[in-house]
PDB file of N, CA and C in Angstrom:
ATOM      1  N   UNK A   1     143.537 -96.745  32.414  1.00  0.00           N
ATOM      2  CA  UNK A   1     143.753 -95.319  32.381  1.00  0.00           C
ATOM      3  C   UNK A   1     142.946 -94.715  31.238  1.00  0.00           C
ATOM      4  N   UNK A   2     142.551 -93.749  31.640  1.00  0.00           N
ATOM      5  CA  UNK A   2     141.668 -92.888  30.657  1.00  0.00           C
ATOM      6  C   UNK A   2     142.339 -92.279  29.355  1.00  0.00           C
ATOM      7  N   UNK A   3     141.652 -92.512  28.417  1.00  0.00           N
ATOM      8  CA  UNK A   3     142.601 -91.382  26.865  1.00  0.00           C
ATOM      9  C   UNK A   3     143.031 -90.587  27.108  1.00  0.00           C
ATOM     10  N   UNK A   4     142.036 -89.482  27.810  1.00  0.00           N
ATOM     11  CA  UNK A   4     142.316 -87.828  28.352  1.00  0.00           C
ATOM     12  C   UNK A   4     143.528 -87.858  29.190  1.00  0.00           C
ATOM     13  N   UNK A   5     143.675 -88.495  30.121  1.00  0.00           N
ATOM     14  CA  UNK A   5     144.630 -87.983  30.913  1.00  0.00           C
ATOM     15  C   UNK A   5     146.036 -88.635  30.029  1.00  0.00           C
ATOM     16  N   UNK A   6     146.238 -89.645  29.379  1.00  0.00           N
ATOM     17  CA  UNK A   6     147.181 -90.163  28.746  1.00  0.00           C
ATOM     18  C   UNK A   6     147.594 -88.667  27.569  1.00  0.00           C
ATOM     19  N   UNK A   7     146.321 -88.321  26.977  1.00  0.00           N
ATOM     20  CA  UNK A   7     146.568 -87.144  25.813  1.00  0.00           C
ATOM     21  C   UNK A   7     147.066 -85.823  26.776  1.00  0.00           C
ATOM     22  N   UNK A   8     146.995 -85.565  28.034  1.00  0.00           N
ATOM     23  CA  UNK A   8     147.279 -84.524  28.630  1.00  0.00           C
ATOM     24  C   UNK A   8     148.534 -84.775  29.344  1.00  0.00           C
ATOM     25  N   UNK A   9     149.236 -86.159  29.412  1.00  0.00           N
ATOM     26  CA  UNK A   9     150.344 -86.486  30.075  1.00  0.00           C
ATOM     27  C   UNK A   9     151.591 -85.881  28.666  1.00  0.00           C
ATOM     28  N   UNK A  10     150.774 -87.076  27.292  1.00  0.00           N
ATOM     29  CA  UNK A  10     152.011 -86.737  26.579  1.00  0.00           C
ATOM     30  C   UNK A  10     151.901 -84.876  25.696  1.00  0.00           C
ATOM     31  N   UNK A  11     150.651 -84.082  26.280  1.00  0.00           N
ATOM     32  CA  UNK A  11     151.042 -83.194  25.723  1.00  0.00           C
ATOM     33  C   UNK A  11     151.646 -81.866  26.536  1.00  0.00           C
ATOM     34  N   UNK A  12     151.599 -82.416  28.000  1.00  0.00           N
ATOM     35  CA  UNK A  12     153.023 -81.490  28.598  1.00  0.00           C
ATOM     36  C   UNK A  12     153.788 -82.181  28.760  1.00  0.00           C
ATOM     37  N   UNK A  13     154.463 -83.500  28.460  1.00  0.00           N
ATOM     38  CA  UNK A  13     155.797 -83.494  28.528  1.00  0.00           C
ATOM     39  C   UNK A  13     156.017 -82.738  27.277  1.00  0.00           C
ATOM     40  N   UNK A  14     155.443 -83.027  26.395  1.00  0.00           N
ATOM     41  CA  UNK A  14     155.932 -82.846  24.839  1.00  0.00           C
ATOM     42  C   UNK A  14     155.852 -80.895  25.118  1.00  0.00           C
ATOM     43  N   UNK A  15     154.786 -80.356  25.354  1.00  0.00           N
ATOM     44  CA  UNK A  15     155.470 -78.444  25.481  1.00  0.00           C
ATOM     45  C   UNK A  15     156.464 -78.117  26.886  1.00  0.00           C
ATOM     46  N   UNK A  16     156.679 -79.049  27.554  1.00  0.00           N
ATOM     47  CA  UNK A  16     157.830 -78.856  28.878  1.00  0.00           C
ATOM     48  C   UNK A  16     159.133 -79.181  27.578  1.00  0.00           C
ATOM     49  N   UNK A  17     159.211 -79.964  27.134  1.00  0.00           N
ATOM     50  CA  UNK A  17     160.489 -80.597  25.894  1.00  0.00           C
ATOM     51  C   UNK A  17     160.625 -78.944  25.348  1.00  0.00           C
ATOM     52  N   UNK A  18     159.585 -78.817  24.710  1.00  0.00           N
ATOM     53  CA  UNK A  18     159.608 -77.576  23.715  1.00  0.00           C
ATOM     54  C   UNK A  18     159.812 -76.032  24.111  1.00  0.00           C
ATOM     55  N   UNK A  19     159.606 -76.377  25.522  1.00  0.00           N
ATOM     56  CA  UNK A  19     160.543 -74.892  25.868  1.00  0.00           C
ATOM     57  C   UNK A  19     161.115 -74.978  26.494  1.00  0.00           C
ATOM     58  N   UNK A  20     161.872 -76.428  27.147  1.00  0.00           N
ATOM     59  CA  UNK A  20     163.407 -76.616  27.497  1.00  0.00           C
ATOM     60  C   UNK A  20     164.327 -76.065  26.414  1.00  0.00           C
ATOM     61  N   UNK A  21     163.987 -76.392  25.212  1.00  0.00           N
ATOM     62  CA  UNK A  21     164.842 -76.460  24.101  1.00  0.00           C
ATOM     63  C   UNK A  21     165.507 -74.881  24.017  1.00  0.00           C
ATOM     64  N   UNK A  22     164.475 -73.836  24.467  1.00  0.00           N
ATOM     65  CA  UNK A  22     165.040 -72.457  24.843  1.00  0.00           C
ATOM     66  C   UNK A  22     165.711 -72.334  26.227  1.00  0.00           C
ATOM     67  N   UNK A  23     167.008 -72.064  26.081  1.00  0.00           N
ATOM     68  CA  UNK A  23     167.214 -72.318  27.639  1.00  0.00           C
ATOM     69  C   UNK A  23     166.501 -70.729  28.784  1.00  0.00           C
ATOM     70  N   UNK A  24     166.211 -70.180  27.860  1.00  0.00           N
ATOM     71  CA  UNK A  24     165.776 -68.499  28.946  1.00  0.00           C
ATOM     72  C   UNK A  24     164.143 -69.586  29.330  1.00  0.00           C
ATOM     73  N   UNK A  25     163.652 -70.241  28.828  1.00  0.00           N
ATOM     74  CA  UNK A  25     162.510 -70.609  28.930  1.00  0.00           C
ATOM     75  C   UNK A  25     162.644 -71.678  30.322  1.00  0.00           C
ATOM     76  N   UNK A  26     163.812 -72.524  30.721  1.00  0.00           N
ATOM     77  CA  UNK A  26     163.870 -73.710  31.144  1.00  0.00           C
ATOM     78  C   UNK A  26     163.215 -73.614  32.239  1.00  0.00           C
ATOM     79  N   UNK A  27     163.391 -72.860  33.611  1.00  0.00           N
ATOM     80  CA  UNK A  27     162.285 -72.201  34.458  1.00  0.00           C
ATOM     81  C   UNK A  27     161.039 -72.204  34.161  1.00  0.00           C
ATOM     82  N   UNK A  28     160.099 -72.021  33.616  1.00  0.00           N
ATOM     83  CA  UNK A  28     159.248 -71.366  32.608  1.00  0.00           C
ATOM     84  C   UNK A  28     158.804 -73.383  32.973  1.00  0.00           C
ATOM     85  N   UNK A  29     159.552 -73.967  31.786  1.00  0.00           N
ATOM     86  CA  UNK A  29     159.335 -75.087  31.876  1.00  0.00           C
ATOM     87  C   UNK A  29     159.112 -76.043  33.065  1.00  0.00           C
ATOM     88  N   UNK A  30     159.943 -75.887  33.491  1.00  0.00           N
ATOM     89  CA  UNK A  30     160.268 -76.202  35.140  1.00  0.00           C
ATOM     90  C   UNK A  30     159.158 -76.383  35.609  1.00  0.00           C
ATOM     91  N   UNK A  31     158.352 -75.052  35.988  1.00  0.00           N
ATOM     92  CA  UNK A  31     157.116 -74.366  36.355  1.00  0.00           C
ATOM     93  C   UNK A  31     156.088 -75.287  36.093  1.00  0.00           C
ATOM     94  N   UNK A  32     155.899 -75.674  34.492  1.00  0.00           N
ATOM     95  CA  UNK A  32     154.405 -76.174  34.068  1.00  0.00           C
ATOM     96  C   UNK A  32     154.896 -77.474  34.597  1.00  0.00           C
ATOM     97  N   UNK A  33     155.943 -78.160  34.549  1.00  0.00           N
ATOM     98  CA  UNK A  33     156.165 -79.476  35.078  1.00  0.00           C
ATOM     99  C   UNK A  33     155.999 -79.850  36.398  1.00  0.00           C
ATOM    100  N   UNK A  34     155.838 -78.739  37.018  1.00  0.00           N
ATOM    101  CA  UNK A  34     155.745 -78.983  38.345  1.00  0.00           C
ATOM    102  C   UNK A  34     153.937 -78.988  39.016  1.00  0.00           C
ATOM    103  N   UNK A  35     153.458 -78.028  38.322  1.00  0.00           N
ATOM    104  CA  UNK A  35     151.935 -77.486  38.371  1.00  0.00           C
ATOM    105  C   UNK A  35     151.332 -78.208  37.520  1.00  0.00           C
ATOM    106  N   UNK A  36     151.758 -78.621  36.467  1.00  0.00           N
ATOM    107  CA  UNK A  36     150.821 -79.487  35.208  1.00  0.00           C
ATOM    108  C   UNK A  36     150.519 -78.359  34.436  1.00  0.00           C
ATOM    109  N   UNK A  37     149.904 -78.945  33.407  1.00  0.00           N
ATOM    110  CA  UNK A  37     149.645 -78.216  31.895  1.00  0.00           C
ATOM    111  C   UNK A  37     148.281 -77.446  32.239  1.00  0.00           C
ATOM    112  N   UNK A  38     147.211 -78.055  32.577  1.00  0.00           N
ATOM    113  CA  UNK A  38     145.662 -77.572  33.088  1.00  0.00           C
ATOM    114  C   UNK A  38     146.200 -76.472  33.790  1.00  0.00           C
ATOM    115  N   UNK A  39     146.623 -76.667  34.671  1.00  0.00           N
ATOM    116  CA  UNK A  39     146.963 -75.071  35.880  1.00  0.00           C
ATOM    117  C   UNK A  39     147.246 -74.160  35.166  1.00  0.00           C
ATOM    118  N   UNK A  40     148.408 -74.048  34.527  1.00  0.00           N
ATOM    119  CA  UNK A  40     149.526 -73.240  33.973  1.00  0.00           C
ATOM    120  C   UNK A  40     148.353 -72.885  32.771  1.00  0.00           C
ATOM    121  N   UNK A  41     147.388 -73.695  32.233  1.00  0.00           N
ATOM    122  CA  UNK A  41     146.252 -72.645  30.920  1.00  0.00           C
ATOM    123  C   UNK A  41     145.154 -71.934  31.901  1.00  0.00           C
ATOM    124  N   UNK A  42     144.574 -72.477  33.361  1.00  0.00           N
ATOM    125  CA  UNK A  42     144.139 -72.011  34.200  1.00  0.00           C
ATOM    126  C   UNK A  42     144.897 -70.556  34.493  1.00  0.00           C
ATOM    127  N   UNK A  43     146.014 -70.408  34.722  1.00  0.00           N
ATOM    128  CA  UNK A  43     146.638 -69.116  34.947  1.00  0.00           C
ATOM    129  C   UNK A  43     146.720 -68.057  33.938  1.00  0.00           C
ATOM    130  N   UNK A  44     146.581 -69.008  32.984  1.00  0.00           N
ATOM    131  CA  UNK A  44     146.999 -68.066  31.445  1.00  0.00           C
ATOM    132  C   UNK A  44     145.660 -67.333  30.833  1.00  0.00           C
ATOM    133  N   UNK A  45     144.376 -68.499  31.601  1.00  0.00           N
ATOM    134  CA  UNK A  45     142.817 -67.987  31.413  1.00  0.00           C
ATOM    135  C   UNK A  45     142.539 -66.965  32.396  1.00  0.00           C
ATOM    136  N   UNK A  46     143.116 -66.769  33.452  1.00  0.00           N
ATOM    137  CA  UNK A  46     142.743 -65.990  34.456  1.00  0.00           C
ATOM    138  C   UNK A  46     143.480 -64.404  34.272  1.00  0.00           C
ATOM    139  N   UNK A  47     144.798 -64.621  33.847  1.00  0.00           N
ATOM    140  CA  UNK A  47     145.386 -62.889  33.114  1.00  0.00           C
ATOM    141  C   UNK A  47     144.421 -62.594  32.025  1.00  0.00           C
ATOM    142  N   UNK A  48     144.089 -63.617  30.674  1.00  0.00           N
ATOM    143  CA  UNK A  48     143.216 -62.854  30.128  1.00  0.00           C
ATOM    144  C   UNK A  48     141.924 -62.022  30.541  1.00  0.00           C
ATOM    145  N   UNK A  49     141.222 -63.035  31.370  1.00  0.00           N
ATOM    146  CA  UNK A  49     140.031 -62.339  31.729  1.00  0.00           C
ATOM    147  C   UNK A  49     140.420 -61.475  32.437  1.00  0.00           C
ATOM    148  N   UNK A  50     141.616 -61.256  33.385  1.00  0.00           N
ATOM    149  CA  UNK A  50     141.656 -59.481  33.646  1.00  0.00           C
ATOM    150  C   UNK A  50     141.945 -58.693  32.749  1.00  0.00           C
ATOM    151  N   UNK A  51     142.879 -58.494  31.614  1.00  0.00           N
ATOM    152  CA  UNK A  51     143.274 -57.652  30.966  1.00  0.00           C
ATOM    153  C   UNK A  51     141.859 -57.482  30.010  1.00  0.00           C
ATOM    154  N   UNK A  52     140.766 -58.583  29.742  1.00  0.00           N
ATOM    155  CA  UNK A  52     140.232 -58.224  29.491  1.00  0.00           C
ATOM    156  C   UNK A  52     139.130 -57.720  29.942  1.00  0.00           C
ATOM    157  N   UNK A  53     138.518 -57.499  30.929  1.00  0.00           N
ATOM    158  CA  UNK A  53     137.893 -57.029  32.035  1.00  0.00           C
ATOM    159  C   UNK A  53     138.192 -55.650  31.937  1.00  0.00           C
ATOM    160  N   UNK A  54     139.732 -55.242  32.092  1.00  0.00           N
ATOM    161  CA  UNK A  54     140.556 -54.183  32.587  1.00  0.00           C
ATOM    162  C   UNK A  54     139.949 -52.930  30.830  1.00  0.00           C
ATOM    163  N   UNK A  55     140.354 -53.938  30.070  1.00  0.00           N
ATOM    164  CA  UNK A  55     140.028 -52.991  28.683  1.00  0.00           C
ATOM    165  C   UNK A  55     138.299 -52.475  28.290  1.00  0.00           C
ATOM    166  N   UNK A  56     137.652 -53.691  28.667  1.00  0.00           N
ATOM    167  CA  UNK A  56     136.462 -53.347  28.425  1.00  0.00           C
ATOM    168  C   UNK A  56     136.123 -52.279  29.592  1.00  0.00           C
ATOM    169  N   UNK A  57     136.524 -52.018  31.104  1.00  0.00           N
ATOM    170  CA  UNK A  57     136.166 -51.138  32.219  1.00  0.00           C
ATOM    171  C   UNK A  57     136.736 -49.326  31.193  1.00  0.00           C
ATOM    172  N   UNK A  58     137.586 -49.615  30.754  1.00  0.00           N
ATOM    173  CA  UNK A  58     138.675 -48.352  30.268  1.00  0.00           C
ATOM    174  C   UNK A  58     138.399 -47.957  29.224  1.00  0.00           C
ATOM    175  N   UNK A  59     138.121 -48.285  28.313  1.00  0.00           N
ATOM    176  CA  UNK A  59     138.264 -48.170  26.929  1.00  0.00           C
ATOM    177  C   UNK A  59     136.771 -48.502  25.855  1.00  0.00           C
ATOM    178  N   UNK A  60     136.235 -49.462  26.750  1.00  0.00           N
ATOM    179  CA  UNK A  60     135.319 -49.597  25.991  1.00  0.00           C
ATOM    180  C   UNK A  60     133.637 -49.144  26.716  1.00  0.00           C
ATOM    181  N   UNK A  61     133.407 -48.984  27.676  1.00  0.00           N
ATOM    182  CA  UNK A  61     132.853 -48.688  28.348  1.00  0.00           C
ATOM    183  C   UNK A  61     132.481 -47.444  28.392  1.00  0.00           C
ATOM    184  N   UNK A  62     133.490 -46.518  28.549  1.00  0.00           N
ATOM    185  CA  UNK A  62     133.505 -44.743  28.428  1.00  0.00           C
ATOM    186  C   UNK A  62     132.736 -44.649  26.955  1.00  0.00           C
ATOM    187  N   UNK A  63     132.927 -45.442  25.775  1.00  0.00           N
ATOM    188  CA  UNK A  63     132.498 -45.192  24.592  1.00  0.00           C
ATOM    189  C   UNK A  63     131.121 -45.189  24.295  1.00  0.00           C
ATOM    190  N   UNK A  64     130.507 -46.516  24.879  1.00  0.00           N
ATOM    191  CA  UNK A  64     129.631 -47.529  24.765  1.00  0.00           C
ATOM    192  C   UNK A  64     128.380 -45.991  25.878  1.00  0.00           C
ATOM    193  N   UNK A  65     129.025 -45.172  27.076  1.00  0.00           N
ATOM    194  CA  UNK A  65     128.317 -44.676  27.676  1.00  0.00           C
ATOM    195  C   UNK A  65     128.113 -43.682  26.709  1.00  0.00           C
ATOM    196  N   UNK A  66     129.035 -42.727  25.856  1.00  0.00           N
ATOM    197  CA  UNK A  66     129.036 -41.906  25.130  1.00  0.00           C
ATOM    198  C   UNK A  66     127.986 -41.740  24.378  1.00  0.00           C
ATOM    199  N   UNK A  67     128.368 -42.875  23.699  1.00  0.00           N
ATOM    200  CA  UNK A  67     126.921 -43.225  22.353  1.00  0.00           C
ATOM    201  C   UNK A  67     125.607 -43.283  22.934  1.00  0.00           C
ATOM    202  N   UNK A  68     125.454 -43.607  24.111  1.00  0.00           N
ATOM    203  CA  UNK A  68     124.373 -44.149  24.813  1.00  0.00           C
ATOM    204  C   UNK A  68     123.248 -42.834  25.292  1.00  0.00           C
ATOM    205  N   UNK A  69     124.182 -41.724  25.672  1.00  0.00           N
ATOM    206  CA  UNK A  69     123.619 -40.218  25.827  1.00  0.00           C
ATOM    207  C   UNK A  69     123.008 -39.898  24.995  1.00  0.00           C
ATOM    208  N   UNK A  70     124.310 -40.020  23.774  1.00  0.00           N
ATOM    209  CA  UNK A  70     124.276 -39.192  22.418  1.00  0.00           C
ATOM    210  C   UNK A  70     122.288 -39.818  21.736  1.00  0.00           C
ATOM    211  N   UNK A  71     122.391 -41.433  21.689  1.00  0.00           N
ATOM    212  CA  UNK A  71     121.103 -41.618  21.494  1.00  0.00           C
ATOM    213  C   UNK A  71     120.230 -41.449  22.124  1.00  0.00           C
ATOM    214  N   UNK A  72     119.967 -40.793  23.383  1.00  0.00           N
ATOM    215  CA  UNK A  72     119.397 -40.601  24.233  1.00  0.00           C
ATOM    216  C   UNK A  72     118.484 -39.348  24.167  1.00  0.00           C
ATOM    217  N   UNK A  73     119.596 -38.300  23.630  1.00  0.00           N
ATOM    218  CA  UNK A  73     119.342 -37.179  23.291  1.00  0.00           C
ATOM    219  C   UNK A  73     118.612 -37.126  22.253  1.00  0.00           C
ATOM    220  N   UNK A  74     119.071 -37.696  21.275  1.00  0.00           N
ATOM    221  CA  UNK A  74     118.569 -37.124  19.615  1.00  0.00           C
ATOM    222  C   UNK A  74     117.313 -38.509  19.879  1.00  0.00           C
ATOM    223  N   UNK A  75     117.184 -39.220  20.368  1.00  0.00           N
ATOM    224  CA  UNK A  75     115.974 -40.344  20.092  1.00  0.00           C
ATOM    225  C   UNK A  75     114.969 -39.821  20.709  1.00  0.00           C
ATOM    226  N   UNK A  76     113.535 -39.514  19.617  1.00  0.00           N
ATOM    227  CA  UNK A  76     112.243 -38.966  19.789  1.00  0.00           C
ATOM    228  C   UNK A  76     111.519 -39.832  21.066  1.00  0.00           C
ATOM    229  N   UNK A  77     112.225 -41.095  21.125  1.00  0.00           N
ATOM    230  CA  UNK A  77     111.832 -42.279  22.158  1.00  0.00           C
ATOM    231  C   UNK A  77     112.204 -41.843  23.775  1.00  0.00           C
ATOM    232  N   UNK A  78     113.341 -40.925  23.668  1.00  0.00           N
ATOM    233  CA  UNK A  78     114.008 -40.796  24.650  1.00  0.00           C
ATOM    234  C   UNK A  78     113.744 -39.371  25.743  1.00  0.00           C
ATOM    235  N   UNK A  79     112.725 -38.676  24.765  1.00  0.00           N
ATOM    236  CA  UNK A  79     112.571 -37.062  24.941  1.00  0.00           C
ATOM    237  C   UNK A  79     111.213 -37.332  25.619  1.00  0.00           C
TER     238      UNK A  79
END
């Protein structure tokens, strides 16, 4: 048997243990024990990249166009 999968066996039993120990969590736990540890950071990688997707479309984007005019305008390059 490979290191990796031995280091990935004992490190979801060992965070399934660690949020049994909360019982609002035990579900929760349940969950990664059932799917494995890889999935359950697979899922946890996939909300980030929307929320972050979602912030950069909203928030950062409108700004980034703002400035982009603004230099557009005043740049002797741009006239």
């Amino acid at each position: 048997m490979k290191i990796k999968d031995k280091i990935w066996k004992y490190a979801t039993a060992a965070i399934v243990i660690l949020i049994m120990l909360n019982p609002e969590f035990a579900e929760l736990a349940l969950f990664i024990d059932a799917i494995g540890l890889e999935m359950f950071f697979m899922l946890i990688e996939v909300q980030f990249i929307a929320v972050t997707g979602a912030i950069l479309n909203t928030k950062i984007k409108p700004i980034y166009n703002y400035l982009r005019v603004l230099y557009l305008k005043n740049s002797p390059v741009g006239s």
